[in-house]
C-alpha atoms as a PDB file:
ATOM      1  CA  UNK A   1       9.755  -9.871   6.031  1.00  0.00           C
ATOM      2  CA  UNK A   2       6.867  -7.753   7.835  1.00  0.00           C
ATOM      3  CA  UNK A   3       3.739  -8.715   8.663  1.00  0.00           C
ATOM      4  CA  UNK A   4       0.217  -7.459  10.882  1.00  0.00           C
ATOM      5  CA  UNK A   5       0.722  -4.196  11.672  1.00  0.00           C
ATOM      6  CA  UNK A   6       2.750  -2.774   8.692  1.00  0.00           C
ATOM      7  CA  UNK A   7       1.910  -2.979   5.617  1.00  0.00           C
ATOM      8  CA  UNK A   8       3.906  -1.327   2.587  1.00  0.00           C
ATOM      9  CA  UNK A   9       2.286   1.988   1.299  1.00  0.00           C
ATOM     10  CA  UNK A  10       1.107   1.979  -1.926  1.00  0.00           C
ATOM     11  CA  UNK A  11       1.728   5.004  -4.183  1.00  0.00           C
ATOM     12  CA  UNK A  12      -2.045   6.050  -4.409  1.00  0.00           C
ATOM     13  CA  UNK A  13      -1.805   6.753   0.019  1.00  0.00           C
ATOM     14  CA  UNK A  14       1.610   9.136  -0.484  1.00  0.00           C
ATOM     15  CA  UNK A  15      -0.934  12.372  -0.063  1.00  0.00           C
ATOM     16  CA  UNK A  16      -2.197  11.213   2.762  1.00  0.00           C
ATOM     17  CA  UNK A  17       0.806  10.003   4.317  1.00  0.00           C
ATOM     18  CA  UNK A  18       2.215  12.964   3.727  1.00  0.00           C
ATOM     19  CA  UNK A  19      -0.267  14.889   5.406  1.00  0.00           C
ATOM     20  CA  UNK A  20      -0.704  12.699   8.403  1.00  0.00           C
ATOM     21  CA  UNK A  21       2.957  12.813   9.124  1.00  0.00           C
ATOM     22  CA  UNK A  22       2.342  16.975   9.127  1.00  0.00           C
ATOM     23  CA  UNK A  23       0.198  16.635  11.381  1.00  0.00           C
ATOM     24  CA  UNK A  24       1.953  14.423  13.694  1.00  0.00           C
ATOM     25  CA  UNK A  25       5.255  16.774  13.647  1.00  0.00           C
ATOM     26  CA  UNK A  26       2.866  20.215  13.762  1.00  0.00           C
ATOM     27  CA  UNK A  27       4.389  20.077  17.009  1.00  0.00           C
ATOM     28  CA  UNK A  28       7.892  18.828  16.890  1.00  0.00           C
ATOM     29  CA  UNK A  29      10.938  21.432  17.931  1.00  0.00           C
ATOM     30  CA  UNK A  30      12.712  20.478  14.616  1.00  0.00           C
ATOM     31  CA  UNK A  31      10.004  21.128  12.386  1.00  0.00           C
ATOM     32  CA  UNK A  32       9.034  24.430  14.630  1.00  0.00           C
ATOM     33  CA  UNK A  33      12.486  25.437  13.998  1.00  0.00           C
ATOM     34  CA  UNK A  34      12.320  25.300  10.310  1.00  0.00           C
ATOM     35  CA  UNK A  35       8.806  26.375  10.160  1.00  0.00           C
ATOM     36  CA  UNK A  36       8.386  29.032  12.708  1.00  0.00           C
ATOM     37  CA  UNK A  37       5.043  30.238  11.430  1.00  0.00           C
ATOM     38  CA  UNK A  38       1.960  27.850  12.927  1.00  0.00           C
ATOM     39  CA  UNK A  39       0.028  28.964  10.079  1.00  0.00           C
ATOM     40  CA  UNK A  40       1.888  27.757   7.403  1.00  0.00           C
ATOM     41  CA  UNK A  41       3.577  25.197   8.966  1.00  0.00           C
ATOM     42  CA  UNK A  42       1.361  21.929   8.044  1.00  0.00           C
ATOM     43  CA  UNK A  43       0.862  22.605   4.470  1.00  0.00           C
ATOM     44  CA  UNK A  44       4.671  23.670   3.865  1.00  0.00           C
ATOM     45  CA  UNK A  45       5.989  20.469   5.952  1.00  0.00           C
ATOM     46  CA  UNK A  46       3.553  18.188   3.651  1.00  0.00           C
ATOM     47  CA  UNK A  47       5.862  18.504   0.937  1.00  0.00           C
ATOM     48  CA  UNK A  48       8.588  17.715   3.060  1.00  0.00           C
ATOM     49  CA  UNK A  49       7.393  14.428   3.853  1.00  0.00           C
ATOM     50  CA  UNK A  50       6.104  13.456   0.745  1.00  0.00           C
ATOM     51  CA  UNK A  51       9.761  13.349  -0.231  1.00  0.00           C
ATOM     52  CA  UNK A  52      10.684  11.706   2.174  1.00  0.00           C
ATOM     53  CA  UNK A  53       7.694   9.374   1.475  1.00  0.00           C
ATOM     54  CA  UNK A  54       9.145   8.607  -2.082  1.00  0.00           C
ATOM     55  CA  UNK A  55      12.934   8.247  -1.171  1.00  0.00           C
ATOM     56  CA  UNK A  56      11.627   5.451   1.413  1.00  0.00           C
ATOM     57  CA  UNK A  57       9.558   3.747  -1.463  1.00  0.00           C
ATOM     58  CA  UNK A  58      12.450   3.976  -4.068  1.00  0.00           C
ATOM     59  CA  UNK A  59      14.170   1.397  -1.378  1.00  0.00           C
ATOM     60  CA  UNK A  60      10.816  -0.378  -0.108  1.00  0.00           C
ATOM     61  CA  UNK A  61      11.117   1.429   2.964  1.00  0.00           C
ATOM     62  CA  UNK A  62       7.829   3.108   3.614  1.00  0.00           C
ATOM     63  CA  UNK A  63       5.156   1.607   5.491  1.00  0.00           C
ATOM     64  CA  UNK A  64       1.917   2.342   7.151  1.00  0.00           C
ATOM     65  CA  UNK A  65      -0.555   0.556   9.023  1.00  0.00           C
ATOM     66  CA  UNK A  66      -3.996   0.322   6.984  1.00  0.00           C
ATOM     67  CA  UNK A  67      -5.423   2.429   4.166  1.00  0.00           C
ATOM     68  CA  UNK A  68      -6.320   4.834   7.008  1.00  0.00           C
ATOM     69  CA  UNK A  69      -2.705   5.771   7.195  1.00  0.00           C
ATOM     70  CA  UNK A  70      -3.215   6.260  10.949  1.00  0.00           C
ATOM     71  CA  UNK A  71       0.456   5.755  10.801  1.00  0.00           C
ATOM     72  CA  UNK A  72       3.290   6.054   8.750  1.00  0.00           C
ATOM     73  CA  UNK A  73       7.099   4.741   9.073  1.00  0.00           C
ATOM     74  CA  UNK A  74      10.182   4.893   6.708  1.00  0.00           C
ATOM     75  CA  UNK A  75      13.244   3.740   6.434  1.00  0.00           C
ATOM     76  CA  UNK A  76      16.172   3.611   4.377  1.00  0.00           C
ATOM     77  CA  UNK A  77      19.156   1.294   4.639  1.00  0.00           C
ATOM     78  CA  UNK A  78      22.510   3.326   5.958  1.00  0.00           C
ATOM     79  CA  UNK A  79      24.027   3.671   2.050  1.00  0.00           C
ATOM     80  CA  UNK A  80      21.021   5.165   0.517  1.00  0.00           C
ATOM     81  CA  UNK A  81      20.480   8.328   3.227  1.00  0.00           C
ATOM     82  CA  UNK A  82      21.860  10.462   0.418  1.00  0.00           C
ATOM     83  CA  UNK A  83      19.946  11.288  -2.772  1.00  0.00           C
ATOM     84  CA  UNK A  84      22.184  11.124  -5.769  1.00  0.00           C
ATOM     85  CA  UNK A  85      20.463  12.912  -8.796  1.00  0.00           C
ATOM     86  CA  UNK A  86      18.608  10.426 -10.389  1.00  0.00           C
ATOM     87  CA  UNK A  87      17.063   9.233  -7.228  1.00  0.00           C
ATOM     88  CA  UNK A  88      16.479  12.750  -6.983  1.00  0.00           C
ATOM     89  CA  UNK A  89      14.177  12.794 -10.029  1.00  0.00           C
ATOM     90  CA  UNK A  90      12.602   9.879  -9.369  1.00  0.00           C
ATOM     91  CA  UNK A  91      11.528  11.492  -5.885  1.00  0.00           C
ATOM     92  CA  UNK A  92      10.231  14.480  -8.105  1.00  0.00           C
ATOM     93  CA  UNK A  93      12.317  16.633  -5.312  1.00  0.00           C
ATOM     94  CA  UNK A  94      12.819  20.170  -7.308  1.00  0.00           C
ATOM     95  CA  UNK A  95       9.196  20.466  -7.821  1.00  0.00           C
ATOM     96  CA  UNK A  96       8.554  19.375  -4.224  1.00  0.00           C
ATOM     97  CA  UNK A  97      11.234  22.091  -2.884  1.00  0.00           C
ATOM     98  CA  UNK A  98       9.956  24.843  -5.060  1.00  0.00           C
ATOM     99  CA  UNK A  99       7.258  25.413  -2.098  1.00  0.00           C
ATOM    100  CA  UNK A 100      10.050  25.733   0.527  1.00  0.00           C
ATOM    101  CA  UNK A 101      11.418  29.313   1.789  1.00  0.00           C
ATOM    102  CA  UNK A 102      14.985  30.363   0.585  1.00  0.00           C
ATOM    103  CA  UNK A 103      15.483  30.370   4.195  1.00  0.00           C
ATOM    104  CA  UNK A 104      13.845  27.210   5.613  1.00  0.00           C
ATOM    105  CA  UNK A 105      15.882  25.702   2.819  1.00  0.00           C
ATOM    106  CA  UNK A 106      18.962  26.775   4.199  1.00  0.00           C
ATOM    107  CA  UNK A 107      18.258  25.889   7.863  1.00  0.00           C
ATOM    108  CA  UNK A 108      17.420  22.530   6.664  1.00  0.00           C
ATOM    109  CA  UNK A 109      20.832  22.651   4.678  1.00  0.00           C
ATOM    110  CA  UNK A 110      21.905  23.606   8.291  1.00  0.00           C
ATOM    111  CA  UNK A 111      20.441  20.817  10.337  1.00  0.00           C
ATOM    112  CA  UNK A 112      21.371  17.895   7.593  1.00  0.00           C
ATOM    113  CA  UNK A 113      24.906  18.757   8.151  1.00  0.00           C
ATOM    114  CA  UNK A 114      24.930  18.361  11.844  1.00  0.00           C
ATOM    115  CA  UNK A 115      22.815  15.186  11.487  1.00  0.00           C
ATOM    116  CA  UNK A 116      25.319  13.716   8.889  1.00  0.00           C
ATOM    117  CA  UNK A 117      28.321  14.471  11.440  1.00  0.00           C
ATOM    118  CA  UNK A 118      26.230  12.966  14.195  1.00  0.00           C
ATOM    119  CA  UNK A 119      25.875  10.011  12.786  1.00  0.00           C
ATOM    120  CA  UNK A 120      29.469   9.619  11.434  1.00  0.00           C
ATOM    121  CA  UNK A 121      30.553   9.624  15.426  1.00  0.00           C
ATOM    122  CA  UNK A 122      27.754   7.421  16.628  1.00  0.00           C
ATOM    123  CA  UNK A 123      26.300   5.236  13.350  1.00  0.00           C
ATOM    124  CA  UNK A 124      28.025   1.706  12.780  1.00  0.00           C
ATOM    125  CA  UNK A 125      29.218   1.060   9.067  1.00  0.00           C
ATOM    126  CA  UNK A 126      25.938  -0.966   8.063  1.00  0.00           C
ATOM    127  CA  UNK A 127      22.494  -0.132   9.498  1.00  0.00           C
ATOM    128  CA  UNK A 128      18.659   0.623   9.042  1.00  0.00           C
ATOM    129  CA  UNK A 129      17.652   4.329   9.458  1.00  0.00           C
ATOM    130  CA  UNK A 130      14.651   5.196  11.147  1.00  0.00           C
ATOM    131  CA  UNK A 131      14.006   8.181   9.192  1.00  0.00           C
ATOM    132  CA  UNK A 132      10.318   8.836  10.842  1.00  0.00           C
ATOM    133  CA  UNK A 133       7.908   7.115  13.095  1.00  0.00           C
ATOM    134  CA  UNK A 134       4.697   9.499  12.964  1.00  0.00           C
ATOM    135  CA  UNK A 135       1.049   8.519  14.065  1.00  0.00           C
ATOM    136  CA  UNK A 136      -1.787  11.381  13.440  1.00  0.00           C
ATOM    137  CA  UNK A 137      -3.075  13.102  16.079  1.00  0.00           C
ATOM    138  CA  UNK A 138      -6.826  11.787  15.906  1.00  0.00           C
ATOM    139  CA  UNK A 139      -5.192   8.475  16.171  1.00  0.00           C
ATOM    140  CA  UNK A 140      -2.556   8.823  18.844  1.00  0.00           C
ATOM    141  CA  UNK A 141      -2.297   6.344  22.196  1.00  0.00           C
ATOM    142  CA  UNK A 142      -3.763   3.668  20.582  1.00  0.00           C
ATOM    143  CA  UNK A 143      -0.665   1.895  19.780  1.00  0.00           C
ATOM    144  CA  UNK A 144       0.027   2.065  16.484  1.00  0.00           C
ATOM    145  CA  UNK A 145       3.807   3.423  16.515  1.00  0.00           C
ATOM    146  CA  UNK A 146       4.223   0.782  19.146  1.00  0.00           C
ATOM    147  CA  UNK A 147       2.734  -2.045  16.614  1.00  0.00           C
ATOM    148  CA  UNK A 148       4.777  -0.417  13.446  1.00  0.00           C
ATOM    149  CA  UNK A 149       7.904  -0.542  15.243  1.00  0.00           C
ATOM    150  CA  UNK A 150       7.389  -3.577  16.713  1.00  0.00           C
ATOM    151  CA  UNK A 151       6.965  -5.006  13.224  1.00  0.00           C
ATOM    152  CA  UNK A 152       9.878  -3.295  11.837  1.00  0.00           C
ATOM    153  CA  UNK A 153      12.204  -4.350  14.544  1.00  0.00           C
ATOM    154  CA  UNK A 154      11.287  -8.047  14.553  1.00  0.00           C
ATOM    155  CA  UNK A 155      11.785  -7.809  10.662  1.00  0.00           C
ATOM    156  CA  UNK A 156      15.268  -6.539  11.170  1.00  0.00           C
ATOM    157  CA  UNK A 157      16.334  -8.715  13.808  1.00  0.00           C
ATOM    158  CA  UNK A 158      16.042 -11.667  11.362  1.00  0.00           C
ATOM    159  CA  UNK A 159      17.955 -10.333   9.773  1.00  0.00           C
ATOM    160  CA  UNK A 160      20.627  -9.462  12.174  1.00  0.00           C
ATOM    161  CA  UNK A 161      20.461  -5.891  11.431  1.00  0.00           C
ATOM    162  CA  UNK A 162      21.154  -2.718  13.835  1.00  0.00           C
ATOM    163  CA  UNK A 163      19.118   0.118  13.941  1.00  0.00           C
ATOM    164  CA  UNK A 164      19.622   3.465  14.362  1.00  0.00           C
ATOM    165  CA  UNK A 165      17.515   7.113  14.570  1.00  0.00           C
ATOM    166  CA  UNK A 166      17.415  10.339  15.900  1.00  0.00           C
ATOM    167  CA  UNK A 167      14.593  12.142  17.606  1.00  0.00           C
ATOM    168  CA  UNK A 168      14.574  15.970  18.397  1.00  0.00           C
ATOM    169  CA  UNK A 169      11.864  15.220  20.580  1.00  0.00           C
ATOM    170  CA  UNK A 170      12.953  14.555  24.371  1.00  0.00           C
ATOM    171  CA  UNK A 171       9.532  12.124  25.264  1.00  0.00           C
ATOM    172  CA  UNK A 172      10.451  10.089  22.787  1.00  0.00           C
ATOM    173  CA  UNK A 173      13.730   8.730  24.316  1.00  0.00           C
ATOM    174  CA  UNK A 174      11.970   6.881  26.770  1.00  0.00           C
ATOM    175  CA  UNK A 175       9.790   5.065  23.795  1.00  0.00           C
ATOM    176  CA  UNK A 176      12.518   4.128  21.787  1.00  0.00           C
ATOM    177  CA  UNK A 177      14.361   2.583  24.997  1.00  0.00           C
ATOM    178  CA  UNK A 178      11.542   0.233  25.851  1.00  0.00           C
ATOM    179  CA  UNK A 179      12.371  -1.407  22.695  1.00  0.00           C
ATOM    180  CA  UNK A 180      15.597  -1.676  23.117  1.00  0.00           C
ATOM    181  CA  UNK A 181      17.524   1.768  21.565  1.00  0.00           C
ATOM    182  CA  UNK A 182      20.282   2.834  23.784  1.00  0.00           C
ATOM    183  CA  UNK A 183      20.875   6.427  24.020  1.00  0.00           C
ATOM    184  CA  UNK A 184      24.487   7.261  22.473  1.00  0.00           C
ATOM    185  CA  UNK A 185      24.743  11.273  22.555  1.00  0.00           C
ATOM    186  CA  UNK A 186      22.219  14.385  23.231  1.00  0.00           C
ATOM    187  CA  UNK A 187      23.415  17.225  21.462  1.00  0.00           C
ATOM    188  CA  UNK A 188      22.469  20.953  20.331  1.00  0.00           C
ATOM    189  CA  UNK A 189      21.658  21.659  16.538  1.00  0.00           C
ATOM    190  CA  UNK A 190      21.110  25.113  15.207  1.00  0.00           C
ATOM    191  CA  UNK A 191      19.998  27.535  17.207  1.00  0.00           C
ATOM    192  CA  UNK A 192      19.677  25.031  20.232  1.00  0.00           C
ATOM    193  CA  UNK A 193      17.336  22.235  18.605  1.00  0.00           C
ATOM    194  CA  UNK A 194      17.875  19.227  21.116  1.00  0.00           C
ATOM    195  CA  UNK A 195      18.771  15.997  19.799  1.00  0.00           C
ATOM    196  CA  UNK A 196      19.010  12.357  20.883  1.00  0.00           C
ATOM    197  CA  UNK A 197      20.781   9.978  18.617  1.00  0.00           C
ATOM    198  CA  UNK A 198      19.542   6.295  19.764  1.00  0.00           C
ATOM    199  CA  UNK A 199      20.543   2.537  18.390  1.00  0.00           C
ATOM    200  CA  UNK A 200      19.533  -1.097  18.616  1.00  0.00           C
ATOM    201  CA  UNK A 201      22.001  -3.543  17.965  1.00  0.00           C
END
């Protein structure tokens, strides 16, 4: 189904997928949210995204684009967004949370909520999630989130599928649109945490 540019991560690069997708969000408003504190806010986040990482694989929906892990993508068809709890041991997710705050864990409870109700007014019944679309820092404007979701997209329109995402992150509206995403709804999370929730028929 996918070819040059994205290549399906094997389990030995999940560490540093992980951490290159920490990296890339060190920055992001969501992630500052849950994380205020800079200092801690990579290594906490790595964990994070290493579950993430492993609920993508479970459904062969984690990619990156060379043993570099420059850049990282997952996926995860509309039906499997929740864990149910043997997916959650497979994912290894208690001893991943253990490192999370009481209270990151609860604004994260927060957040998931208002995601899952945005995407019950805006989501179609079938679709491909864009979970994350992250490219480290060292290797940004080079185009590799352009090649990985060029890839992805041409995979997906093969198979007829629609896409769909959200990004907390306003510069990346205009991204997403130049590959076709229309912009269905900008709205507030907790504590003000703008959102944009895009699709791609």
């Amino acid at each position: 189904m996918y070819n040059d540019g994205m290549l399906p991560l094997p389990e030995k690069q999940i560490m540093s997928a992980s951490l290159a997708l920490a990296q890339a969000f060190q920055h992001d408003p969501l992630f500052i949210y849950f994380f205020p504190a800079q200092a801690a806010r990579q290594q906490l986040t790595r964990h994070i995204f290493e579950l993430q990482i492993r609920q993508g694989l479970l459904v062969a929906g984690t990619f990156t684009t060379s043993a570099k892990t420059e850049g990282v993508i997952i996926t995860l068809p509309s039906e499997k967004i929740g864990l149910d709890f043997r997916a959650l041991l497979k994912v290894r997710a208690g001893s991943l949370l253990r490192h999370i705050p009481l209270g990151t864990l609860a604004r994260m409870a927060r957040v998931d909520r208002e995601l899952s109700a945005l995407r019950k007014r805006n989501a179609p019944q079938h679709y491909v999630y864009l979970t994350l679309l992250g490219v480290q820092p060292a290797f940004q404007g080079q185009g590799h989130a352009g090649r990985l979701l060029k890839t992805l997209l041409s995979g997906l329109d093969a198979g007829g599928k629609t896409c769909y995402l959200e990004t907390e992150n306003q510069r990346n509206v205009s991204f997403y649109q130049a590959f076709g995403f229309r912009l269905l709804e900008k709205a507030d999370l907790a504590d003000g945490v703008p959102c944009w929730a895009m699709l791609r028929d």
